[in-house]
Protein backbone atom coordinates (compact mmCIF):
# COMPACT_ATOMS: atom_id res chain seq x y z
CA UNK A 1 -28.14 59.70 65.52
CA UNK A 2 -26.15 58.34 68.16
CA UNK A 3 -24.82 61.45 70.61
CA UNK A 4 -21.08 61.94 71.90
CA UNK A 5 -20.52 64.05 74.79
CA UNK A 6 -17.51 63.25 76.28
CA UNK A 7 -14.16 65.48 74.60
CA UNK A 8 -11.87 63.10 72.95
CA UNK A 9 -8.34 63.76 73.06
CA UNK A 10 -5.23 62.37 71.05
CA UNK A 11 -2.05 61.41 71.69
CA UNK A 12 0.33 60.38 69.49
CA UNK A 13 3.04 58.03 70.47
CA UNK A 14 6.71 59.86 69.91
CA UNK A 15 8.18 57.06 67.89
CA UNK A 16 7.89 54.95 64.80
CA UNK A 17 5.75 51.61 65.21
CA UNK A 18 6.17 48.72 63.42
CA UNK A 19 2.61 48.02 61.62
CA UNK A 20 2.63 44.51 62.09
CA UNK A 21 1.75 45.17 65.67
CA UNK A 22 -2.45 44.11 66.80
CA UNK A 23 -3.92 45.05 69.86
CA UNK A 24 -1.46 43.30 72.79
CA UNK A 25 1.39 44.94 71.49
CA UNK A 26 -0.33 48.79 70.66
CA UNK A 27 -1.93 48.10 74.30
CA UNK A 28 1.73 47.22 75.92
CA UNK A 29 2.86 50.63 74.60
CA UNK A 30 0.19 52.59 75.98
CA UNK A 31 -0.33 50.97 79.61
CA UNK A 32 3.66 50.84 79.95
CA UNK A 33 3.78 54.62 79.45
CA UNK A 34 3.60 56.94 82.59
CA UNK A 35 0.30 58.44 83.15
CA UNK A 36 -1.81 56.71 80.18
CA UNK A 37 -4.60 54.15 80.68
CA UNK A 38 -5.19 52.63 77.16
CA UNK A 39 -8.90 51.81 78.94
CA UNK A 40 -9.71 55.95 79.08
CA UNK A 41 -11.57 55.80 75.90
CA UNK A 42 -8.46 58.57 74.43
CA UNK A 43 -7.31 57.59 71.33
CA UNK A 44 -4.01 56.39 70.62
CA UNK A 45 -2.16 57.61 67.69
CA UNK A 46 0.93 55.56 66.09
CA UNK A 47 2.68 55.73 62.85
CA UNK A 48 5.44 54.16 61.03
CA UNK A 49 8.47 55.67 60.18
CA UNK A 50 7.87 56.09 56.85
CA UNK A 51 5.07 58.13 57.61
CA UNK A 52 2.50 56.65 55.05
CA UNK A 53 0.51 54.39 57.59
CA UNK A 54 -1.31 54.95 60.82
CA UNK A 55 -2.99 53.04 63.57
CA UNK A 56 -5.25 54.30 66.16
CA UNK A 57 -6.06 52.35 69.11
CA UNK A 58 -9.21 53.06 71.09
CA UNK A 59 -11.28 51.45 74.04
CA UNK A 60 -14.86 51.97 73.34
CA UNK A 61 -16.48 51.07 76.50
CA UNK A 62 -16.94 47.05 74.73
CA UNK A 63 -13.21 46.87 73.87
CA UNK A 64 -10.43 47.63 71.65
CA UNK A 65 -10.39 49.15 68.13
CA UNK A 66 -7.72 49.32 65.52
CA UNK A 67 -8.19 51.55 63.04
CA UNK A 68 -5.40 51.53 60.01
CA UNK A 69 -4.65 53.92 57.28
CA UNK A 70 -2.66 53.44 54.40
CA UNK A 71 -1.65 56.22 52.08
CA UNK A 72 -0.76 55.76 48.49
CA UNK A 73 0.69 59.22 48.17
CA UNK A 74 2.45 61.57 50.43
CA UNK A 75 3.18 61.23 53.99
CA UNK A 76 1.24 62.11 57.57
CA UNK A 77 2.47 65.37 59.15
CA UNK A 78 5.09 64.68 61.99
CA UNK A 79 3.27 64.50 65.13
């Protein structure tokens, strides 16, 4: 088992994002916001504004990750 000892926090970004966007863009939002270093190793919370698909971005000490969920049903909770 591979051990985690640093606290991860979350922040979720205010506004709807457009899912098309990949790492540049998700990374633009993120650096241009005051006080946030996408390179922290926080992860980055966005969702759409239908509320059925997320992105998270994350630096993981190698580089970026995206991860993307879809729901078929319902709706994330408004962050």
């Amino acid at each position: 088992m591979i051990g985690y000892t640093r606290a991860a926090r979350v922040w979720a970004w205010p506004e709807p994002v457009d899912m098309r966007a990949g790492f540049d863009r998700l990374f633009g939002l993120v650096a241009s916001a005051e006080g946030f270093d996408p390179m922290s190793g926080d992860y980055y919370l966005f969702v759409n504004a239908r509320r059925n698909r997320a992105k998270v971005l994350l630096y993981d000490g190698t580089g970026l990750c995206i991860y993307h969920k879809r729901l078929e049903r319902g709706r994330f909770a408004t962050p």
